[in-house]
Protein backbone atom coordinates (compact mmCIF):
# COMPACT_ATOMS: atom_id res chain seq x y z
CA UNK A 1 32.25 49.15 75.59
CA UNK A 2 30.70 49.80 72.28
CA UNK A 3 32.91 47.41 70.44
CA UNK A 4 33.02 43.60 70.72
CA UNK A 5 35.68 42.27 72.67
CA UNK A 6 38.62 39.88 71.58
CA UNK A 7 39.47 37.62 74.29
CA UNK A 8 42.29 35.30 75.35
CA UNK A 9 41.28 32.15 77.78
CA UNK A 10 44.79 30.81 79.03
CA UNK A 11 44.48 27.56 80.07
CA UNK A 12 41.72 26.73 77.69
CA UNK A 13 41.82 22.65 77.67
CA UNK A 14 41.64 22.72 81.55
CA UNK A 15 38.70 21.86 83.70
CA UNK A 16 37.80 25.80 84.32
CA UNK A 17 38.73 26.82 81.07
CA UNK A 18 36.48 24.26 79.51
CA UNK A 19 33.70 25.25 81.73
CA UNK A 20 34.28 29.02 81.54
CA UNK A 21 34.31 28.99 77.33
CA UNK A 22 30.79 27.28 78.11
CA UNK A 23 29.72 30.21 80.33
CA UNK A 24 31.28 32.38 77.59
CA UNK A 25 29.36 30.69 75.04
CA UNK A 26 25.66 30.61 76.76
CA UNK A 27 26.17 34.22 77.75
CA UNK A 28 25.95 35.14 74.04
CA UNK A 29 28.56 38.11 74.40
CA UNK A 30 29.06 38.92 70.59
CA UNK A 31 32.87 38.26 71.11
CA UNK A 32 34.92 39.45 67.90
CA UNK A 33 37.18 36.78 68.85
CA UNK A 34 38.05 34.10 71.18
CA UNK A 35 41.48 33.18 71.48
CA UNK A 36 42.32 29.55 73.36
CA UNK A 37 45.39 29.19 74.75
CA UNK A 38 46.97 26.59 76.35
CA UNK A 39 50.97 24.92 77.26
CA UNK A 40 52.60 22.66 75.22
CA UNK A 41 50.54 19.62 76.12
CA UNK A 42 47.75 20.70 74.41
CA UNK A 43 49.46 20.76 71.34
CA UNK A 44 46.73 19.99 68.80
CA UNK A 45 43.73 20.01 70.44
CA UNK A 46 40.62 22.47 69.53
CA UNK A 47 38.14 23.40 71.73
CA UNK A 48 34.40 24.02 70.88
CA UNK A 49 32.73 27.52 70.89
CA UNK A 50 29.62 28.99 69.22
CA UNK A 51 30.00 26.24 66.55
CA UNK A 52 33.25 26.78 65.29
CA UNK A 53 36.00 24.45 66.22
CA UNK A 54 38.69 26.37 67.44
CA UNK A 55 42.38 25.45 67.59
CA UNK A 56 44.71 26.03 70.52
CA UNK A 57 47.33 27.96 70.47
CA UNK A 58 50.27 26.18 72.87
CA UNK A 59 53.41 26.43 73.92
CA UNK A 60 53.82 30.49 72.69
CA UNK A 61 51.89 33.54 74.71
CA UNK A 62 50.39 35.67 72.29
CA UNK A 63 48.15 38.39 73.48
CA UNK A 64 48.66 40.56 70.36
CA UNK A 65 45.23 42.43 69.56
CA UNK A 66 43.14 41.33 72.68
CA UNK A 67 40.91 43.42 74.73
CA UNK A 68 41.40 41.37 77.83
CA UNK A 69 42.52 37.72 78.72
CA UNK A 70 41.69 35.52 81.71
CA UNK A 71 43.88 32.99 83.42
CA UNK A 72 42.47 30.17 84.06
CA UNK A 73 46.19 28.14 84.52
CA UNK A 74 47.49 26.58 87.95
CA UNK A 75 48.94 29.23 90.17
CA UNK A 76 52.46 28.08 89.72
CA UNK A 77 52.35 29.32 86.41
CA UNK A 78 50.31 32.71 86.77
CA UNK A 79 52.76 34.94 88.06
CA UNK A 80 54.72 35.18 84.32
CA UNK A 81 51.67 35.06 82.34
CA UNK A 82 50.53 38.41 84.38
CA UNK A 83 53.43 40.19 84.05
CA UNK A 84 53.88 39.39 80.06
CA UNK A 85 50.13 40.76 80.27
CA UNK A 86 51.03 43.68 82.53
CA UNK A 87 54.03 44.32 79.77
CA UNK A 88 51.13 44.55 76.62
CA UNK A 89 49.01 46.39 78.97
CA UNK A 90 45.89 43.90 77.75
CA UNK A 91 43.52 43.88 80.96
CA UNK A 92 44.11 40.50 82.82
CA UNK A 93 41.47 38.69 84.80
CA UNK A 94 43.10 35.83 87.15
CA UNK A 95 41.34 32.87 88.35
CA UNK A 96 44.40 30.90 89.38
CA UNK A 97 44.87 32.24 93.16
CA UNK A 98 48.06 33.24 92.41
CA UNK A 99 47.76 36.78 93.28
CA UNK A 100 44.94 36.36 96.66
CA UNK A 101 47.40 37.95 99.03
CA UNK A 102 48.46 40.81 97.31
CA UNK A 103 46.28 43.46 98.35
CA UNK A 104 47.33 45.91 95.50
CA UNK A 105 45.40 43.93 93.57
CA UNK A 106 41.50 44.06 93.86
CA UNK A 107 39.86 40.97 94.66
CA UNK A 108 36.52 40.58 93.55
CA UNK A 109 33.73 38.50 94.20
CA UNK A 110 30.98 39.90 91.75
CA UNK A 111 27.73 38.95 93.96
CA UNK A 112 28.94 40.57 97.14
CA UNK A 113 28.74 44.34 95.53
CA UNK A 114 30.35 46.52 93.12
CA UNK A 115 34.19 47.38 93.64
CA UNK A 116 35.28 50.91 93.24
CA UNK A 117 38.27 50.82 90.31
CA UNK A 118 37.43 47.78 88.25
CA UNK A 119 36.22 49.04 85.67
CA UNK A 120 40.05 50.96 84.60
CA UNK A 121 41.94 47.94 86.75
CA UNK A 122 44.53 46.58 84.46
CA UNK A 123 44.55 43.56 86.93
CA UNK A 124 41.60 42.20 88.45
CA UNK A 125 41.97 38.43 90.95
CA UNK A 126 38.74 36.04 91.30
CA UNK A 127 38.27 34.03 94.58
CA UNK A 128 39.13 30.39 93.93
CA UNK A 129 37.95 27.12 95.37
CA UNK A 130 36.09 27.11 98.76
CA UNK A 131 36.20 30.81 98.86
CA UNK A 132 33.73 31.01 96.43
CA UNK A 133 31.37 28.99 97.87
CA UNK A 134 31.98 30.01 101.53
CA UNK A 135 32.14 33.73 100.83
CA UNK A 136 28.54 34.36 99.33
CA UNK A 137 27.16 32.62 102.51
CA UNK A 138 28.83 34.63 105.05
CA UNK A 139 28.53 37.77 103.84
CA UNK A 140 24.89 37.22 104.16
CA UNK A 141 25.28 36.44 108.14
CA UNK A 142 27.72 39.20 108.69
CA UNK A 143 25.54 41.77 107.15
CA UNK A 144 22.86 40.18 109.57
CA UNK A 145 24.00 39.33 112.94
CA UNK A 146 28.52 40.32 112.37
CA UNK A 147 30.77 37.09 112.52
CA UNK A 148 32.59 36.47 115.12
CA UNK A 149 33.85 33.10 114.02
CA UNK A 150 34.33 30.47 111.50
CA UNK A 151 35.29 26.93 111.70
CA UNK A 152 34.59 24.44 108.64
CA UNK A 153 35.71 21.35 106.74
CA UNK A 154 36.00 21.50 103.38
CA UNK A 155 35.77 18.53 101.20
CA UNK A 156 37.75 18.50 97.77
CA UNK A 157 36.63 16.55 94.77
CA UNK A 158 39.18 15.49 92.24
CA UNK A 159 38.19 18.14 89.90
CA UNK A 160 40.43 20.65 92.11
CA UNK A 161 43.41 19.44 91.06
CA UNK A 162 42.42 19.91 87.53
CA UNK A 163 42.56 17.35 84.74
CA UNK A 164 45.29 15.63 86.75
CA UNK A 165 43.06 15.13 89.34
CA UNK A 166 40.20 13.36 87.79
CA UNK A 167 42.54 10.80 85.47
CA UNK A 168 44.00 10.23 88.54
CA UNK A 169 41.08 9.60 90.11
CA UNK A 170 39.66 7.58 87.47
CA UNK A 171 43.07 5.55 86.87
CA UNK A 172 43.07 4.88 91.10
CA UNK A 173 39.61 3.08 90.89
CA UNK A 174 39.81 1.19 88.01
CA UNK A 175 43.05 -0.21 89.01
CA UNK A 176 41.40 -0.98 92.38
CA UNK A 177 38.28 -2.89 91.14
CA UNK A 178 40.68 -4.76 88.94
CA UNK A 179 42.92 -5.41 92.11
CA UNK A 180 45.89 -3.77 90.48
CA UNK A 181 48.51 -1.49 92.76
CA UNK A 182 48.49 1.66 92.31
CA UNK A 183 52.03 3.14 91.57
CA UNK A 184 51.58 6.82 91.95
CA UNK A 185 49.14 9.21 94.01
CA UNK A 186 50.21 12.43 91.88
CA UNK A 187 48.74 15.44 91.92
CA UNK A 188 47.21 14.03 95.34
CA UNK A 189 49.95 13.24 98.03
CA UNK A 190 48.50 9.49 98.27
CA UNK A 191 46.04 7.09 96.49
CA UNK A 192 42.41 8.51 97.15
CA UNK A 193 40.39 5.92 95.60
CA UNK A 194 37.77 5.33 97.84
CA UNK A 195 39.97 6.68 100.73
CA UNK A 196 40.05 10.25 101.78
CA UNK A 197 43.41 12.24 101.89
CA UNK A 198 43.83 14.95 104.26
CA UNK A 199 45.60 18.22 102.51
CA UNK A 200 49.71 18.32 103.57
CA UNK A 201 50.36 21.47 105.33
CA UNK A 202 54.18 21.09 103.69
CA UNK A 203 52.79 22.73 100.49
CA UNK A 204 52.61 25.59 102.60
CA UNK A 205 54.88 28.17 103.95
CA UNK A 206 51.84 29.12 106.81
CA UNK A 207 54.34 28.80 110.29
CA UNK A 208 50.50 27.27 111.82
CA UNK A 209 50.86 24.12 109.83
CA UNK A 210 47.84 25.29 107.65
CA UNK A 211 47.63 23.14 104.00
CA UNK A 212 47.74 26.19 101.08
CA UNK A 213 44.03 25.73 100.53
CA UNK A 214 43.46 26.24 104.16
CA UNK A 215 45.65 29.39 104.32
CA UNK A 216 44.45 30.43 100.83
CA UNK A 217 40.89 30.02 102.13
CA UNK A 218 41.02 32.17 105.75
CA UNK A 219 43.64 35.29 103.75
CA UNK A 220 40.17 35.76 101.10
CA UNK A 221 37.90 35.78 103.52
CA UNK A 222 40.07 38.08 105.55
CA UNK A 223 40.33 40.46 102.67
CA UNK A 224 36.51 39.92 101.51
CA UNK A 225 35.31 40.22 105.16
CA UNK A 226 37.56 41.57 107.07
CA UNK A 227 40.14 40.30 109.30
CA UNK A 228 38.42 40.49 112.61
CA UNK A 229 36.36 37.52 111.44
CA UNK A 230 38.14 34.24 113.10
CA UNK A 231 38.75 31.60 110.39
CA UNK A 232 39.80 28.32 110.35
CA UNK A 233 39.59 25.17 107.95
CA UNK A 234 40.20 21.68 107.48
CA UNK A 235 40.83 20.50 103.43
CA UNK A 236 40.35 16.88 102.35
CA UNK A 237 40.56 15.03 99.63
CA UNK A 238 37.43 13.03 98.69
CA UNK A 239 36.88 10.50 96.20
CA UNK A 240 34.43 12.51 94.00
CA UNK A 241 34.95 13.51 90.48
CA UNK A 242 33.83 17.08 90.37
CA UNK A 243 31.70 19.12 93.46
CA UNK A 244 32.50 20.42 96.53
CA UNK A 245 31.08 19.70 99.93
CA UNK A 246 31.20 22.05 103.30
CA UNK A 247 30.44 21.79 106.87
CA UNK A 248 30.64 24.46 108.65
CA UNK A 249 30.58 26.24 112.26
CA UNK A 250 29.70 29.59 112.45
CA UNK A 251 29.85 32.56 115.72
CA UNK A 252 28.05 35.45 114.83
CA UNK A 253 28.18 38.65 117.45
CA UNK A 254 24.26 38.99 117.73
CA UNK A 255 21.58 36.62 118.26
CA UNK A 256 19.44 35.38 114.98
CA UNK A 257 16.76 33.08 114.58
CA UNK A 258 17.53 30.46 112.85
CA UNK A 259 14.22 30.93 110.41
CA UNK A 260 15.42 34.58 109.86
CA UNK A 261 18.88 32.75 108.60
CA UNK A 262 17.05 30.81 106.06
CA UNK A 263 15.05 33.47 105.24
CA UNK A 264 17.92 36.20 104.61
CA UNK A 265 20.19 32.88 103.27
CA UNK A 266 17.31 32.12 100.88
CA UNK A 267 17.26 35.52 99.84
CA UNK A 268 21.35 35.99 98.38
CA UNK A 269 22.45 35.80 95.04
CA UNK A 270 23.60 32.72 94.26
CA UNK A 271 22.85 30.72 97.01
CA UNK A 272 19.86 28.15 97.65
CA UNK A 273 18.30 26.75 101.12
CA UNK A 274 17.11 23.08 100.74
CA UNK A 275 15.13 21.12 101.91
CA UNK A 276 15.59 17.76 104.03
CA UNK A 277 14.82 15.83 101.06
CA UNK A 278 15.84 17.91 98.31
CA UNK A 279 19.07 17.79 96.57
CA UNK A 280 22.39 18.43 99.41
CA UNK A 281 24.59 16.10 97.97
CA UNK A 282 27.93 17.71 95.97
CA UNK A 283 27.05 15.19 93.35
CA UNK A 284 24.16 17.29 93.13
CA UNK A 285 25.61 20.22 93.12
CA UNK A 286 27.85 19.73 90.04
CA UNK A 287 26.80 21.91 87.04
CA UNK A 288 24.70 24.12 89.27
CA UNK A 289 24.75 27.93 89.17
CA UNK A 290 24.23 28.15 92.92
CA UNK A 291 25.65 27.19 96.26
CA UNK A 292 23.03 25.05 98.18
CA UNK A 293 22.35 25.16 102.00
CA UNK A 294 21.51 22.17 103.94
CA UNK A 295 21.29 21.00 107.55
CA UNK A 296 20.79 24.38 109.11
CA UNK A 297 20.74 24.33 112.86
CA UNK A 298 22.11 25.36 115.82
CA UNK A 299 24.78 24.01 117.80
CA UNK A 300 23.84 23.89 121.16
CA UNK A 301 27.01 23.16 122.92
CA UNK A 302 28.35 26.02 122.12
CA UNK A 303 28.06 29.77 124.62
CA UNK A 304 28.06 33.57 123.71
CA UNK A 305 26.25 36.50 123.38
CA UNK A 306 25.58 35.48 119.81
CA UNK A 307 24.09 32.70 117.80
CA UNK A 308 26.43 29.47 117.12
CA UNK A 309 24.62 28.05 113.99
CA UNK A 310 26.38 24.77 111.97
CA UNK A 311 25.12 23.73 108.45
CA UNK A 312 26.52 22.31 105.15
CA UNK A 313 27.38 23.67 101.43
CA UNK A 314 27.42 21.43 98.58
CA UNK A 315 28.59 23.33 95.18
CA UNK A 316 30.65 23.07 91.63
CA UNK A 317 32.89 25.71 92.70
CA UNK A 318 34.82 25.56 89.15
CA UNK A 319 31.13 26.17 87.45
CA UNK A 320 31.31 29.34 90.19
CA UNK A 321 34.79 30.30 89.00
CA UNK A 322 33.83 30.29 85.62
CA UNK A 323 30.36 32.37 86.32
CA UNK A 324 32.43 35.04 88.70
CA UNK A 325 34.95 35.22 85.66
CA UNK A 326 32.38 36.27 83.06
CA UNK A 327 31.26 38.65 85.60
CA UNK A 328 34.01 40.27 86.51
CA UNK A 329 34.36 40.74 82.69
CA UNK A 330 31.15 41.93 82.57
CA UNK A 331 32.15 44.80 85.17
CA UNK A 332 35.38 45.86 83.72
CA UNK A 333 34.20 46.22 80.36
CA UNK A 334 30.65 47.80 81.21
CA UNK A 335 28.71 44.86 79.15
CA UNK A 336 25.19 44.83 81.76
C-alpha cells in the first residue's frame, strides 16, 4: 500500500490495546492516523502514541475514513463491532476470539506461514491466549516428528481477564494483607489472591465439561493443525499479574531425539530454549517478544511408536497478541 494507513484500535484503554498501540508505535509505521476507541467507561481518557496525546473516542463507533481497524474488545462484544465494520466495508482485524470457530473466516497465526487470501480478506481472526503461545511450539514438532497428542495445563495470570482482572487482583491482596474480606471474586469465579482458581466449565456450552478457554484452546489448534491432533487442556487461574505459564505433554507419531527438539525448537520464530538457570519463570516472560522453553525431557512412563516428550512455556501472550496483530496488518496491507 503506497499510502499511509488510518487506523482504528477498538478497545484502546484495555490491557492489549495498550500494549498493541506500543507495538504500533515502536514499529514506526508512518500511520496517517490513529484512531482510539473505546466504550463508555473510558470516557475521557487519552492514550499516548508517537508523542501526541490522543483522546478516546467512547461510547459511539465511528469507522468513517479508516483503512482498517482491529478489535482488541472482550469477545462478548465483537460480534456487533464486526458486522458495523463488515457494513462500512473497512478491513477488520479481530483479536477478541470471538470469531475462532467460524471457519469462513481465516485464522491466522503470522509465524506459522503465509495464508492464501489475506491480503483482499475483509475479515481476518488472530489466535488468542494460550493458542498463541502453544501453537508456534507445536507446529515446530509436527513438521518434525507429526503429533499424535497433546495434553497441557495452562496457567492464567490476571492480565487475561483484562483490566478487571488485575484491579481485582490487586484489590484481593491488599485486602488480604490488611486482613479485610473480600466481597467479590468478579471477573474470576472466586477470590484468587494467593489461591489458584480452576476455570468453570459452565461458561461453556462444550457437552465435555471443557471451561471456554479450554474449548477455545483445542478448536485453534484443530484449525491451525489439524484435527487429527488429540488435544486436551486444563485452565487455572494463578495469582500473577500479567504472564502465562504452560506445562505440557506431548505424543508425536515418530521418534525424535530430544537434542534434535531443542535444536529444531531453538530454531522457530518466536520461540526460545532456556537454559536450567536462565530465565523460565512467566514473571520473566512478561514484556518478552518470544515464547520460552524450559524443562525439556522425556516422559518415560509413557509407550508408542513415537516420542512422549513433557516441557514448560512461560510467555506474555497479550505482548504476542499485540505482535501477531501488527503482523497480520502487515500482511493484509503489503507493508514488509
Amino acid at each position: 500500500m503506497s499510502t499511509a494507513l488510518r487506523l482504528g484500535v477498538v478497545g484502546a484503554t484495555g490491557t492489549l490495546g495498550q500494549d498493541l498501540i506500543g507495538v504500533l508505535e515502536e514499529a514506526a509505521l508512518g500511520l496517517a492516523e490513529l484512531r482510539a476507541i473505546a466504550g463508555e467507561r473510558s470516557l475521557g481518557e487519552h492514550v499516548e502514541f508517537a508523542g501526541e496525546s490522543l483522546p478516546v473516542q467512547s461510547g459511539e463507533f465511528d469507522l468513517a475514513g479508516l483503512d482498517a481497524v482491529i478489535l482488541c474488545t472482550p469477545s462478548s462484544v465483537s460480534l456487533e463491532l464486526i458486522r458495523h465494520a463488515l457494513r462500512v466495508e473497512v478491513p477488520c482485524i479481530d483479536c477478541s476470539g470471538a470469531l475462532l470457530s467460524s471457519s469462513e473466516v481465516p485464522l491466522v497465526m503470522a509465524d506459522l506461514g503465509a495464508h492464501d487470501g489475506v491480503s483482499s480478506a475483509p475479515l481476518i481472526a488472530s489466535p488468542t491466549g494460550a493458542t498463541l503461545v502453544w501453537a508456534p511450539v507445536l507446529s515446530a514438532l509436527q513438521r518434525e516428528a507429526g503429533l499424535v497428542r497433546v495434553v497441557g495445563t495452562v496457567l492464567h495470570s490476571a492480565s487475561s481477564e483484562g483490566r478487571a482482572g488485575i484491579s481485582a487482583l490487586s484489590e484481593q491482596t491488599l485486602a488480604l494483607v490488611g486482613q479485610q474480606e473480600i466481597l467479590e471474586a468478579e471477573p474470576i469465579a472466586g477470590p484468587l489472591a494467593f489461591s489458584s482458581v480452576p476455570h468453570a466449565g459452565a461458561d461453556s456450552e462444550e457437552k465435555d465439561g471443557a471451561a471456554l478457554a479450554e474449548s477455545q484452546l483445542r478448536t485453534s489448534l484443530h484449525r491451525l493443525l489439524g484435527r487429527e491432533v488429540a488435544v486436551s487442556s486444563s485452565s487455572v487461574y494463578v495469582p500473577s499479574f500479567a504472564g502465562q505459564g504452560g506445562a505440557l505433554f506431548v505424543e508425536t507419531d515418530r521418534p525424535v531425539l530430544l537434542s534434535r527438539v531443542a535444536t529444531l525448537l531453538a530454531a522457530s520464530p518466536g520461540v526460545e530454549v532456556m537454559a536450567e538457570d536462565e530465565g523460565m519463570s512467566t514473571r520473566d516472560a512478561v514484556g518478552c517478544d518470544t515464547i520460552r522453553v524450559a524443562r525439556l525431557r522425556v516422559d518415560a512412563s509413557a509407550s508408542g511408536s513415537g516420542s512422549n516428550l513433557m516441557f514448560w512455556l512461560a510467555a506474555d501472550p497479550v505482548r504476542l497478541a499485540a505482535i501477531n496483530a501488527l503482523k497480520l496488518l502487515r500482511a493484509r496491507f503489503s507493508l514488509g
